[in-house]
Protein backbone atom coordinates (compact mmCIF):
# COMPACT_ATOMS: atom_id res chain seq x y z
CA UNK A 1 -8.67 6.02 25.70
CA UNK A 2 -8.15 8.96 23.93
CA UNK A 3 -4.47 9.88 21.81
CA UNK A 4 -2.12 12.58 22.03
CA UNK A 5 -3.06 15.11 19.92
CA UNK A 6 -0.31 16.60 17.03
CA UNK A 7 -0.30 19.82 19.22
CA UNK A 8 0.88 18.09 22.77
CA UNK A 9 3.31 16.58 21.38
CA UNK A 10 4.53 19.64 19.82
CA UNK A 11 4.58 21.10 23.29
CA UNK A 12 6.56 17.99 24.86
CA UNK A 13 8.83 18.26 22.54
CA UNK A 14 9.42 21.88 22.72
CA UNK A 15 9.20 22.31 26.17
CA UNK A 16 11.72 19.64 26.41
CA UNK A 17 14.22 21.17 24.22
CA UNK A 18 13.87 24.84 25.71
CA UNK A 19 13.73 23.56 29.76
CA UNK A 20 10.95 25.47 31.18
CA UNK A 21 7.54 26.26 30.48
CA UNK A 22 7.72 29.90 29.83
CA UNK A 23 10.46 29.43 27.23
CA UNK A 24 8.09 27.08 25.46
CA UNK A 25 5.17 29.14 25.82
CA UNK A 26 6.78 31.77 24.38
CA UNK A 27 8.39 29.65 21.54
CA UNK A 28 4.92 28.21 21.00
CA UNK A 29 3.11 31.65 21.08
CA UNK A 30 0.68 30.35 23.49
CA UNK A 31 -0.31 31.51 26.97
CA UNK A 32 1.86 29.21 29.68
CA UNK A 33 -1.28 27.86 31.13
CA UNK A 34 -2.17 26.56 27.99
CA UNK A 35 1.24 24.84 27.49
CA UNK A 36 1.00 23.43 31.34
CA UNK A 37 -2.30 22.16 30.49
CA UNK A 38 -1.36 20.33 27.59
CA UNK A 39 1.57 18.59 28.99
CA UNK A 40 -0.27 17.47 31.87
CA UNK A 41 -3.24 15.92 29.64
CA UNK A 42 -0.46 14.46 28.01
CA UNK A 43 0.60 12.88 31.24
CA UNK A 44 -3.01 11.75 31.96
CA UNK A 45 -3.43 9.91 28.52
CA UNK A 46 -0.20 8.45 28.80
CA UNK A 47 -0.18 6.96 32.54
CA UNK A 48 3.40 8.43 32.80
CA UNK A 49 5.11 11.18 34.23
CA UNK A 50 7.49 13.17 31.63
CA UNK A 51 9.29 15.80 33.64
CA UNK A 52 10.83 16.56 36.94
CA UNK A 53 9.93 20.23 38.00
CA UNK A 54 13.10 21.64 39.25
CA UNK A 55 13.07 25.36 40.49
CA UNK A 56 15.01 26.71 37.43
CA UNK A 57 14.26 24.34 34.93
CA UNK A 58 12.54 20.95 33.67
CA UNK A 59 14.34 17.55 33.64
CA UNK A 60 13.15 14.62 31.91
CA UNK A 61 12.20 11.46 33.30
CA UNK A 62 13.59 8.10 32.04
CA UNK A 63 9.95 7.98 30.46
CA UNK A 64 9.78 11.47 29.48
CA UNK A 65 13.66 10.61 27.56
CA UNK A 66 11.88 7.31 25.79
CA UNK A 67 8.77 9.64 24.32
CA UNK A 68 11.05 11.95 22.96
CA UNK A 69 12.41 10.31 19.79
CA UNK A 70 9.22 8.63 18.91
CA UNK A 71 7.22 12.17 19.58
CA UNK A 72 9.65 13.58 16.78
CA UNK A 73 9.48 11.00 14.56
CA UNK A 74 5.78 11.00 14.87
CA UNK A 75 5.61 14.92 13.94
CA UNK A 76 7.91 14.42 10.94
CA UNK A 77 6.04 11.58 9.71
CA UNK A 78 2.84 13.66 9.84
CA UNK A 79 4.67 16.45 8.45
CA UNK A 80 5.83 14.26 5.70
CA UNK A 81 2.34 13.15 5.30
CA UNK A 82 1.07 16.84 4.43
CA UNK A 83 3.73 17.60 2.17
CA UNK A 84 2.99 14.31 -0.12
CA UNK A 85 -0.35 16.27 0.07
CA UNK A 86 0.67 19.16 -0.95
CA UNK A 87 2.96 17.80 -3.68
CA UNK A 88 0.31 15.85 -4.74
CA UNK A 89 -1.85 18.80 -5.10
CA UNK A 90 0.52 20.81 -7.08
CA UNK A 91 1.19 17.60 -9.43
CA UNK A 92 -2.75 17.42 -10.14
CA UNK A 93 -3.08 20.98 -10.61
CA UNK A 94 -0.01 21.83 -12.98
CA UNK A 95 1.13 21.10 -16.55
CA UNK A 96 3.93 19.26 -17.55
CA UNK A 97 5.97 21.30 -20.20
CA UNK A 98 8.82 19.43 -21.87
CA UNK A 99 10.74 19.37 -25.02
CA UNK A 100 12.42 16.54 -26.77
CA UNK A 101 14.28 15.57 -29.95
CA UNK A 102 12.00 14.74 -33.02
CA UNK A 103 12.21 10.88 -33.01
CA UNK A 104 11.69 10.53 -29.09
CA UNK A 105 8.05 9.45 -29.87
CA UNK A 106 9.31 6.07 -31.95
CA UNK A 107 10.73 4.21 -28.72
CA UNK A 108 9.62 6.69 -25.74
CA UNK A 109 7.34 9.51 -25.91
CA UNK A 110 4.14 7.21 -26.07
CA UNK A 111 4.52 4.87 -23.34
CA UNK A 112 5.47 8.14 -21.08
CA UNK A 113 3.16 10.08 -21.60
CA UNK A 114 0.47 7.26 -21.48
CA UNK A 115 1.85 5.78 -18.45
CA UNK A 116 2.24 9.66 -17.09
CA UNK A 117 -1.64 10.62 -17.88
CA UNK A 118 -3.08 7.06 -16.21
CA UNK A 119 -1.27 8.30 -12.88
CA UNK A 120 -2.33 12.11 -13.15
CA UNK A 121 -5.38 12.35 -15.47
CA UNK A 122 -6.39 16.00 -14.29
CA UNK A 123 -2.80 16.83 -15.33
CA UNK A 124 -2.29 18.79 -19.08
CA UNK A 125 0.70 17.55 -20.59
CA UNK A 126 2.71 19.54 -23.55
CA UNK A 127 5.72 18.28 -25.13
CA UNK A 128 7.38 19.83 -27.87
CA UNK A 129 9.02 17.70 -30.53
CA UNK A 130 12.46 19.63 -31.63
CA UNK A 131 15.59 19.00 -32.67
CA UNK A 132 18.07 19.04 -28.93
CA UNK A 133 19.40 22.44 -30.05
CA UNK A 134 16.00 23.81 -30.25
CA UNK A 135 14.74 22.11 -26.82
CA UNK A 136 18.10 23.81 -25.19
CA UNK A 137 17.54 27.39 -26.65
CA UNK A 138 13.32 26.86 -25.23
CA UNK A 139 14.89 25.59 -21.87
CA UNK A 140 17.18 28.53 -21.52
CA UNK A 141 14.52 31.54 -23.11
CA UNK A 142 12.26 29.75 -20.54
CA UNK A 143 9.70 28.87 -22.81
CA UNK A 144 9.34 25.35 -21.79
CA UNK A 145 10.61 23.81 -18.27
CA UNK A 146 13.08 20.85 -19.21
CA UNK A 147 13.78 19.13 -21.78
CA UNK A 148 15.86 15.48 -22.71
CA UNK A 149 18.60 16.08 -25.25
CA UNK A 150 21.85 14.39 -27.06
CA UNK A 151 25.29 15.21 -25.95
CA UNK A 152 27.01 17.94 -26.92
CA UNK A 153 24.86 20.98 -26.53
CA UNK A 154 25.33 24.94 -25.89
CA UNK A 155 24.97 24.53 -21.97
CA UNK A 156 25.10 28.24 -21.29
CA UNK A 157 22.30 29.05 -18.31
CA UNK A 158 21.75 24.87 -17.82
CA UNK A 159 21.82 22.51 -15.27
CA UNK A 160 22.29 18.91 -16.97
CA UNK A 161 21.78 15.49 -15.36
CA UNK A 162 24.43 12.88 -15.75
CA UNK A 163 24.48 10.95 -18.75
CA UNK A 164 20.11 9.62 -18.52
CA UNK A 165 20.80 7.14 -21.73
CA UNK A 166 22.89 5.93 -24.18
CA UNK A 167 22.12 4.98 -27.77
CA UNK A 168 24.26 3.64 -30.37
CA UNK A 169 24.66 4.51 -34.27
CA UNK A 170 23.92 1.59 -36.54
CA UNK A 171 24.58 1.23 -40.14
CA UNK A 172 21.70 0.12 -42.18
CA UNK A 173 21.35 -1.62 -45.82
CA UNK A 174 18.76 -4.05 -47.55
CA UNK A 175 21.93 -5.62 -48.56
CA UNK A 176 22.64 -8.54 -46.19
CA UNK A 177 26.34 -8.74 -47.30
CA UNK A 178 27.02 -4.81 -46.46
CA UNK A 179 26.08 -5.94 -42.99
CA UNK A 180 28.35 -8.73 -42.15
CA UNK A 181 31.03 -7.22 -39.88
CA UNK A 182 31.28 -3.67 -38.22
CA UNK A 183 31.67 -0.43 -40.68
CA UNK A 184 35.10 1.39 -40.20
CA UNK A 185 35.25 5.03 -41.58
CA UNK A 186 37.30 3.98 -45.05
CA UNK A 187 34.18 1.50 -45.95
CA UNK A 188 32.01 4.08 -44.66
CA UNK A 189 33.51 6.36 -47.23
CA UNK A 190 32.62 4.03 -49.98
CA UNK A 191 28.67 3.27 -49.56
CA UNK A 192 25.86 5.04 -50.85
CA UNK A 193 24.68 6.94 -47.83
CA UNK A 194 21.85 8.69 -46.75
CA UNK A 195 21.85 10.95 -43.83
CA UNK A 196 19.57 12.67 -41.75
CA UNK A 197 20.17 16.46 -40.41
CA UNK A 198 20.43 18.02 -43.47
CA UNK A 199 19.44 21.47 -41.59
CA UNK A 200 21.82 21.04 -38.60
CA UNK A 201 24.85 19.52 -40.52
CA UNK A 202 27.13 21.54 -39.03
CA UNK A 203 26.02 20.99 -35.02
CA UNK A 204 24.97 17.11 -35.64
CA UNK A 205 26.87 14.83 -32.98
CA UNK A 206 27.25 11.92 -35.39
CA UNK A 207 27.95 14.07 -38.25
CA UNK A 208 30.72 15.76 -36.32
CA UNK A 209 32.26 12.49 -35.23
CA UNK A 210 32.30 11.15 -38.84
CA UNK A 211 33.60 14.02 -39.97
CA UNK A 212 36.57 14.04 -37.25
CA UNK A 213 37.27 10.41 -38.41
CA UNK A 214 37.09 10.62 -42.15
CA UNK A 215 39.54 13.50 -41.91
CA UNK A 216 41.95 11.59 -39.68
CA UNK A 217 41.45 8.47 -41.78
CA UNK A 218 42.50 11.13 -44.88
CA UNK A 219 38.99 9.88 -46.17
CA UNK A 220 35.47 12.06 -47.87
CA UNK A 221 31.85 11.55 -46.53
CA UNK A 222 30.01 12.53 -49.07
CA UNK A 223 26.25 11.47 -48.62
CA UNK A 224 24.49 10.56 -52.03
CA UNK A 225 20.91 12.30 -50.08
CA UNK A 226 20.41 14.86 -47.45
CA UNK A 227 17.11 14.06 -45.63
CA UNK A 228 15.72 16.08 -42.41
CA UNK A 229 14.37 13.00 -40.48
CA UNK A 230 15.99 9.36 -39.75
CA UNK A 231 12.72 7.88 -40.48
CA UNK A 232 12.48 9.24 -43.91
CA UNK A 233 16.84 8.14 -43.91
CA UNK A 234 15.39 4.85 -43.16
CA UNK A 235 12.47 4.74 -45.82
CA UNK A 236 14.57 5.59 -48.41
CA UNK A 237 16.54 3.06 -47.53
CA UNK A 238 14.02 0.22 -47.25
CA UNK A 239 13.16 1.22 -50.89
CA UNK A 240 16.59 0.58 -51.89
CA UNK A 241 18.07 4.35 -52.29
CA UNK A 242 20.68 3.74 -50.09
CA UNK A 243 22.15 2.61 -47.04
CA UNK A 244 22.11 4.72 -43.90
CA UNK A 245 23.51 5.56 -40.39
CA UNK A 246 20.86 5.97 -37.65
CA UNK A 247 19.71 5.68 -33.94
CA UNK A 248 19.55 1.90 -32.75
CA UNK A 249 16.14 2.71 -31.01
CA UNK A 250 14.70 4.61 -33.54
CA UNK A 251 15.49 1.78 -36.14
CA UNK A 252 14.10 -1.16 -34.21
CA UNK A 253 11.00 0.99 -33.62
CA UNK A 254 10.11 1.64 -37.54
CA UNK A 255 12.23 -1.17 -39.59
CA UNK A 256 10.11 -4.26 -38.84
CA UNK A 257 9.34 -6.44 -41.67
CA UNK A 258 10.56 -3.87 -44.12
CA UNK A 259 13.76 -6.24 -44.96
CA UNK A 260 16.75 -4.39 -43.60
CA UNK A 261 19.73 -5.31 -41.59
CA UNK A 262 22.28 -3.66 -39.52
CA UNK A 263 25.67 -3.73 -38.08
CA UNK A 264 27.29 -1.78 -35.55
CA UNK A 265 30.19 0.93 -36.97
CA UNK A 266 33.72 0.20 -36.03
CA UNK A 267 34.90 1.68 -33.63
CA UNK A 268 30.99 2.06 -32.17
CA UNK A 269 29.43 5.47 -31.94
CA UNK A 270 27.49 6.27 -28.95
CA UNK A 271 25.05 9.01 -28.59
CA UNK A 272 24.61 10.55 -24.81
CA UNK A 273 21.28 11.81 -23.66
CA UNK A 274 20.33 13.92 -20.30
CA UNK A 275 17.82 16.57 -19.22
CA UNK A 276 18.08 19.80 -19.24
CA UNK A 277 16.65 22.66 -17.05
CA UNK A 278 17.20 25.88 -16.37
CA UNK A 279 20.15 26.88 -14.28
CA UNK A 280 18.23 29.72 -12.83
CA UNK A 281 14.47 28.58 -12.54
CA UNK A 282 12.93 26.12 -11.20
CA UNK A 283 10.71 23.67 -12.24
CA UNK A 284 6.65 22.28 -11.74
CA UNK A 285 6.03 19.43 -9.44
CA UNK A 286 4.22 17.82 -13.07
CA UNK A 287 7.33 18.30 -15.09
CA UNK A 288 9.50 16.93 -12.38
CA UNK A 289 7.27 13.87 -12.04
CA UNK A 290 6.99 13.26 -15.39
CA UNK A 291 11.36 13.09 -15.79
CA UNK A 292 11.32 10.83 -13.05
CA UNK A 293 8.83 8.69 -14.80
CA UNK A 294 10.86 9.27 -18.12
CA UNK A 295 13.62 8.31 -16.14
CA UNK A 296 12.59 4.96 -15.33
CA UNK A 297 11.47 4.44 -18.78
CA UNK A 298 14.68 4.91 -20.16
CA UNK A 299 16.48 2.79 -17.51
CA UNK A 300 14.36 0.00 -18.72
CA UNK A 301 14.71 0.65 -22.59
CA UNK A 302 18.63 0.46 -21.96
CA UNK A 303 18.70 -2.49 -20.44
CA UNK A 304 16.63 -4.30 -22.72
CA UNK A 305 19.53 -2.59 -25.35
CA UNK A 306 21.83 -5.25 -27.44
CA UNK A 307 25.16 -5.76 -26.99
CA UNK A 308 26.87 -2.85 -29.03
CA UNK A 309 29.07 -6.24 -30.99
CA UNK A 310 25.80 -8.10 -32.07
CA UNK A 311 24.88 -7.77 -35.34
CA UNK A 312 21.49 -8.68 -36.91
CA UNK A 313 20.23 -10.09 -40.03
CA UNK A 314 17.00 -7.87 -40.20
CA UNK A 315 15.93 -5.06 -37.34
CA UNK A 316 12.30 -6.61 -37.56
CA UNK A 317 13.28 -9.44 -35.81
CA UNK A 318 14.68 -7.84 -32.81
CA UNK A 319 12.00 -5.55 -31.87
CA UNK A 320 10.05 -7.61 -30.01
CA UNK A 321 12.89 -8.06 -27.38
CA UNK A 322 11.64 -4.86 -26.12
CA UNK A 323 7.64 -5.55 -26.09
């Protein structure tokens, strides 16, 4: 026995909601023969009779009533159906362009974007390693689509997600005794520090927050080296330079087995990340797919996070809690 076809059911349905056939017909942009036809094939393939012919207009039969909802939930599941293809097709056709911060790639960028190319192969992927400033001025000059950055930026021309995931700053030293209990601002002031951002002093998040404590503390941050990266912070320290303030995730991704410990700063500094796109464009079907994938990566990532109270005597030893 044959099935209704898409396009009978589109009749029903419309014929149905309009009450005659020449109101369909017309709606339809078919001749009303056609339409008639249709319907009573319909009929034929379903052993049932789905309207009462009335001189003015068409009533439903108890049947005709029961076919309705699952004729229209049939058409929007096929319609559904074609635009996964169609999304699909876009995705496999596009190119993902994103920015990030610098030291994404330590605890993020590689799993993404290998997790991202095993799903979409066909799919060129470009992501731009900047400093969140940077990725929010290439967002809004439209030069790439979105981008994930830390909390506060210039959101002039930006849409921003809610809060995507939170970090905490950590205060690192090859000295186990500097590590013992959580770092206010007044012992801060005392240690030899090294800190990262030398370029964007001014604009750093956790250089502005220190800066807002020391001076309410009536204390002086002043850094014994100025480094661009937290990695390099964090070699410098390993070789005994120093002690520094970075990332969590960026330090359990590059300190292990290089003899360092860490404790949390008191009170705890968190750093905020979301995406950012542009307020007036819009964005590929490959770029959104690959910040919903990025999404889910960071979801995971934070809640494989420690407790911001938990010290540890060496970051080596805690990153394979997130294997």
């Amino acid at each position: 026995m044959p099935s209704p076809t898409v396009r009978q059911l589109e009749y029903f349905i419309t014929a149905a909601r309009l009450g005659t056939f020449a109101a369909a017909a017309v709606d339809r942009r078919v001749a009303q023969p056609s339409l008639s036809e249709q319907i009573r094939v319909l009929e034929q393939i379903l052993g049932l009779r789905l309207f009462t012919r009335t001189s003015r207009r068409l009533l439903l039969t108890d049947a005709g009533k029961q076919l309705l909802p699952l004729a229209e939930r049939a058409l929007s599941d096929i319609a559904e159906m074609s635009e996964l293809g169609r999304r699909v097709r876009a995705i496999e056709e596009g190119t993902v362009s994103f920015g990030t911060f610098n030291s994404a790639h330590l605890y993020l960028l590689t799993d993404l974007i290998r997790d991202f190319h095993a799903l979409h192969p066909a799919v060129r992927i470009q992501v731009t390693g900047l400093n969140s400033a940077e990725v929010a001025d290439a967002v809004r000059d439209g030069r790439i689509e979105a981008g994930l950055v830390q909390l506060p930026i210039d959101d002039r021309e930006l849409m921003m997600t809610p809060s995507v995931f939170v970090d905490r700053v950590v205060y690192v030293s090859r000295n186990p005794e500097s590590t013992r209990t959580p770092i206010d601002i007044a012992t801060l002031a005392t240690r030899p520090l090294i800190l990262s951002e030398a370029r964007w002093s001014q604009d750093d998040p956790l250089r502005v927050s220190l800066l807002e404590r020391a001076q309410a503390a009536g204390v002086a941050l002043r850094p014994i080296i100025e480094v661009e990266f937290q990695t390099h912070a964090l070699e410098l320290a390993a070789q005994g330079a120093g002690d520094s303030l970075v990332s969590y995730h960026v330090g359990r991704s590059v300190i292990a087995d290089r003899g360092l410990h860490w404790v949390s700063l008191n009170p705890s500094v968190e750093e905020h990340y979301a995406f950012v796109t542009r307020r007036a464009g819009a964005i590929s079907p490959a770029t959104a797919e690959f910040m919903k994938l990025a999404r889910r990566l960071l979801a995971r990532l934070q809640n494989a996070s420690p407790d911001p109270s938990e010290t540890s005597p060496v970051i080596g030893l805690v990153s394979s809690d997130l294997a």
